[in-house]
C-alpha atoms as a PDB file:
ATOM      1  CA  UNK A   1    -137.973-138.387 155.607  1.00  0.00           C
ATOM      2  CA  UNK A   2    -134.947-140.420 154.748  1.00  0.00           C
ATOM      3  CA  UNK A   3    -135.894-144.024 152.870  1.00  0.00           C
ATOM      4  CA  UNK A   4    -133.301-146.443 153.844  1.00  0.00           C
ATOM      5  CA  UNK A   5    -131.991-148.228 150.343  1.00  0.00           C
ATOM      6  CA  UNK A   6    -133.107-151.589 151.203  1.00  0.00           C
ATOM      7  CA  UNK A   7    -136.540-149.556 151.563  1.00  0.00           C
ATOM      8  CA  UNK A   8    -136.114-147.884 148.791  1.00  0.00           C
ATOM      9  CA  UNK A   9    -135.736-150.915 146.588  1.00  0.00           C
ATOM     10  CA  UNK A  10    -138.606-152.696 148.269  1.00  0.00           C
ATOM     11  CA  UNK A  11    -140.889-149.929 147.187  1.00  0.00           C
ATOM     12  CA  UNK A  12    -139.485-150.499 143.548  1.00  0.00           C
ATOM     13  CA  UNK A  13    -140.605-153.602 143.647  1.00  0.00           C
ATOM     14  CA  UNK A  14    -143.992-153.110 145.053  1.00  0.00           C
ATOM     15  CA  UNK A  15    -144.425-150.251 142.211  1.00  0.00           C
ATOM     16  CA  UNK A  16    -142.994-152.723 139.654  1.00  0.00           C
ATOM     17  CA  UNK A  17    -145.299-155.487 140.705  1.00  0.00           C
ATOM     18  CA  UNK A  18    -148.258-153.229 139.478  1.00  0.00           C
ATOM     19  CA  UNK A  19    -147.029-151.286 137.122  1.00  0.00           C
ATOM     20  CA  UNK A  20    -148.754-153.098 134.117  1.00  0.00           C
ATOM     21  CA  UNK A  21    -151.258-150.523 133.584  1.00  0.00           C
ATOM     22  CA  UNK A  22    -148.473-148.024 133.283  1.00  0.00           C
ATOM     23  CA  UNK A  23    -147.770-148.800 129.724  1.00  0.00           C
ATOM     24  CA  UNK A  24    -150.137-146.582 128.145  1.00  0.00           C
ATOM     25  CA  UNK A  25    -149.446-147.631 124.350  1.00  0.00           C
ATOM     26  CA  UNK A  26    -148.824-151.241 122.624  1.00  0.00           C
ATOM     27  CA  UNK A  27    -145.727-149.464 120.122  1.00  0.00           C
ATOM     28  CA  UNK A  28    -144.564-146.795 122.847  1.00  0.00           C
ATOM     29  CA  UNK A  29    -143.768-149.681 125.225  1.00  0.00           C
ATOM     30  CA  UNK A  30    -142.282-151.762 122.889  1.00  0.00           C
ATOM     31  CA  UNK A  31    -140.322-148.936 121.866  1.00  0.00           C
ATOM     32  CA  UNK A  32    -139.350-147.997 125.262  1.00  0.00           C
ATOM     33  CA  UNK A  33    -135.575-148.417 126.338  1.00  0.00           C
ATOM     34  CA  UNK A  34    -135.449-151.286 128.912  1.00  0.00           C
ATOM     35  CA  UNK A  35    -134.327-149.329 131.806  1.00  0.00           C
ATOM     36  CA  UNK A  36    -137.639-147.340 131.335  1.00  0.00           C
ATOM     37  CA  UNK A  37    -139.648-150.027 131.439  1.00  0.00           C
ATOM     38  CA  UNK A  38    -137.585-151.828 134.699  1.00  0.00           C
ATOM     39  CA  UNK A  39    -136.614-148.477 136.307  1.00  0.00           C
ATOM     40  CA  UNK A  40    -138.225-145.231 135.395  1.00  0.00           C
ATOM     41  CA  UNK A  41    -141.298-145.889 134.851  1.00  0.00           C
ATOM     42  CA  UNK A  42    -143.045-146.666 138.344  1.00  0.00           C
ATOM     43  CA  UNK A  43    -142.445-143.124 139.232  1.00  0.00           C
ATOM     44  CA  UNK A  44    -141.828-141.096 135.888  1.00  0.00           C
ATOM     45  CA  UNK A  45    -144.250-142.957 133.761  1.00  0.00           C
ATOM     46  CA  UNK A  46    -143.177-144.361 130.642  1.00  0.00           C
ATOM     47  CA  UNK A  47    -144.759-141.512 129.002  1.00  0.00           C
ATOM     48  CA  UNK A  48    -142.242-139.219 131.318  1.00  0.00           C
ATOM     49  CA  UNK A  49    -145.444-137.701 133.280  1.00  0.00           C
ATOM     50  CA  UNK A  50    -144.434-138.842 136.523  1.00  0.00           C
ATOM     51  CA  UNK A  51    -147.321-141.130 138.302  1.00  0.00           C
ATOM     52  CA  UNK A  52    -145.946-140.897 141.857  1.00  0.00           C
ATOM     53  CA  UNK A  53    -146.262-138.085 144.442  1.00  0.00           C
ATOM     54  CA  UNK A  54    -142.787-135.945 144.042  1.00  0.00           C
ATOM     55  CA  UNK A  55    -141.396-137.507 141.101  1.00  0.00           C
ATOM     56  CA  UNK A  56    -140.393-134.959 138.599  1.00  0.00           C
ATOM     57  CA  UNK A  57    -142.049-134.891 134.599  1.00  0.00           C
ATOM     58  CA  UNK A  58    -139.100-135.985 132.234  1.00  0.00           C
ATOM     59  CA  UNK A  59    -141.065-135.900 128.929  1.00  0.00           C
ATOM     60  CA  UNK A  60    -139.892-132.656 127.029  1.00  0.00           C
ATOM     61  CA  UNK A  61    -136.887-132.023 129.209  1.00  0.00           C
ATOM     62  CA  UNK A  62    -133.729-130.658 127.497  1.00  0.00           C
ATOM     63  CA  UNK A  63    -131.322-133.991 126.898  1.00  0.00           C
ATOM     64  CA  UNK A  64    -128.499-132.863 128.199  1.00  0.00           C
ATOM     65  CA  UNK A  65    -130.061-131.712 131.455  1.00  0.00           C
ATOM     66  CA  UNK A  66    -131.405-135.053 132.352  1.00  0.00           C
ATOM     67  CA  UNK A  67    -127.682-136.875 131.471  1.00  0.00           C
ATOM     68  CA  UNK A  68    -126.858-134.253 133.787  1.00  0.00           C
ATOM     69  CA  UNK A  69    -129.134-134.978 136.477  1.00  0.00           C
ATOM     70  CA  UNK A  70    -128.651-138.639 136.193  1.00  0.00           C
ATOM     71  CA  UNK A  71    -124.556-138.470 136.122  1.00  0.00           C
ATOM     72  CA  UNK A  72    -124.874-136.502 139.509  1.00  0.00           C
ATOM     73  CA  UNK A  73    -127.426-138.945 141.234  1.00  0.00           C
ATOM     74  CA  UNK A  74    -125.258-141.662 140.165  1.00  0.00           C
ATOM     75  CA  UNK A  75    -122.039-139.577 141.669  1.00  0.00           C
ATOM     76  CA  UNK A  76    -124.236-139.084 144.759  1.00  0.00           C
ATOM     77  CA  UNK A  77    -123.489-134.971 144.261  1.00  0.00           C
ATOM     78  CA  UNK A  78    -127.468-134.875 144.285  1.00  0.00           C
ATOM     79  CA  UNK A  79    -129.326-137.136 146.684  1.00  0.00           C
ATOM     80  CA  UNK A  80    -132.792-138.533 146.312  1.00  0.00           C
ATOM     81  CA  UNK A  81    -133.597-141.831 148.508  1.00  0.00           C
ATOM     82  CA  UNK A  82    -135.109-143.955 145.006  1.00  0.00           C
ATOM     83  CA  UNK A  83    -132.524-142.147 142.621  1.00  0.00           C
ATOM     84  CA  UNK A  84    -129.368-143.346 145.155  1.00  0.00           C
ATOM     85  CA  UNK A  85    -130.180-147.075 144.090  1.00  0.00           C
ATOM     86  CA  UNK A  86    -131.761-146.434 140.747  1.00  0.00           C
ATOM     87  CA  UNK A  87    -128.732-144.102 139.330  1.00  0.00           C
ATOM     88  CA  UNK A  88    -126.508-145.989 140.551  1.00  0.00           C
ATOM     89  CA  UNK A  89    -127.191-148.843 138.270  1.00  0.00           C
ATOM     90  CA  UNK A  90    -127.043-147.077 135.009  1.00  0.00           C
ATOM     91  CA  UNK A  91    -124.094-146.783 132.825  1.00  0.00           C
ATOM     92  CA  UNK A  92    -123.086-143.830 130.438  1.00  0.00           C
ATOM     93  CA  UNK A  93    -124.595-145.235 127.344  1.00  0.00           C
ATOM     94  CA  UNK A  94    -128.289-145.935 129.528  1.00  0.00           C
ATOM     95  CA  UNK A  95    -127.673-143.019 130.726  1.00  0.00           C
ATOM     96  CA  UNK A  96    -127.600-141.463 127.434  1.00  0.00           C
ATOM     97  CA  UNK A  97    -130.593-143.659 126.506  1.00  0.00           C
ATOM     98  CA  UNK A  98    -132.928-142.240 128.856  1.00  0.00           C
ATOM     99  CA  UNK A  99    -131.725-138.612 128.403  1.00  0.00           C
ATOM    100  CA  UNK A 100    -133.088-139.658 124.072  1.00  0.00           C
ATOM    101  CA  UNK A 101    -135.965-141.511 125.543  1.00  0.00           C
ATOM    102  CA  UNK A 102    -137.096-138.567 127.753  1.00  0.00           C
ATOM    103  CA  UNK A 103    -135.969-135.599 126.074  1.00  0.00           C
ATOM    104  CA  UNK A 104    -137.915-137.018 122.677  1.00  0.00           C
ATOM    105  CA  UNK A 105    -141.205-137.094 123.596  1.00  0.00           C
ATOM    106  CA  UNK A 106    -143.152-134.026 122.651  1.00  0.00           C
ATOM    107  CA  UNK A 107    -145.101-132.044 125.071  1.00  0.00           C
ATOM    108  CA  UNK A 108    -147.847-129.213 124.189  1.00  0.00           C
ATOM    109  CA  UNK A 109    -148.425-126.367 126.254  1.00  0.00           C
ATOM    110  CA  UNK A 110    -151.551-124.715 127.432  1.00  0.00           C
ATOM    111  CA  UNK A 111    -151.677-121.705 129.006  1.00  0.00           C
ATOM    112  CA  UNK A 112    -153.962-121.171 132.086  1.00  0.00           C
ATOM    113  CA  UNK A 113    -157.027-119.305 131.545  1.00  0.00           C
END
């Protein structure tokens, strides 16, 4: 299913609206780049553990992978009906921002058992 991008901003803005409880920590929000707290984290979580359906994890990811990712949503070489409008926005140093934020928070493995 294709999410038109006037849809696709509306359900920012619905996830926005209630995205208070999202901020799991006083200092990591404060912390936070900006464009986590406005963009990223309805879907990603500002943690990078993504709180909706289909959204990918970003917390541990390799730094340059998410610049990457980012530069070719914003290029529209890969599509995704929320990163369209959301990429598009960013710049090369928020870009590089988020790619910090992201790649800098530590993740611990367990294996299954």
């Amino acid at each position: 299913m294709r999410i038109s991008k006037p849809g696709a901003l509306a359900l920012c803005a619905l996830l926005a609206a209630g995205s208070g409880s999202l901020l799991h920590s006083p200092r990591a929000a404060a912390q936070a780049p900006a464009k986590v707290k406005v963009l990223c984290q309805n879907c990603h979580g500002l943690d990078g553990v993504a709180v909706m359906p289909g959204a990918a994890n970003l917390s541990g990811q390799q730094k340059e992978y998410l610049r990457e990712q980012l530069r070719q949503f914003r290029s529209g070489q890969c599509q995704n009906p929320q990163m369209d409008v959301v990429a598009k926005t960013l710049s090369d140093a928020e870009i590089d921002e988020l790619a910090e934020w992201y790649s800098g928070i530590k993740v611990s493995v367990e294996a299954p058992k």
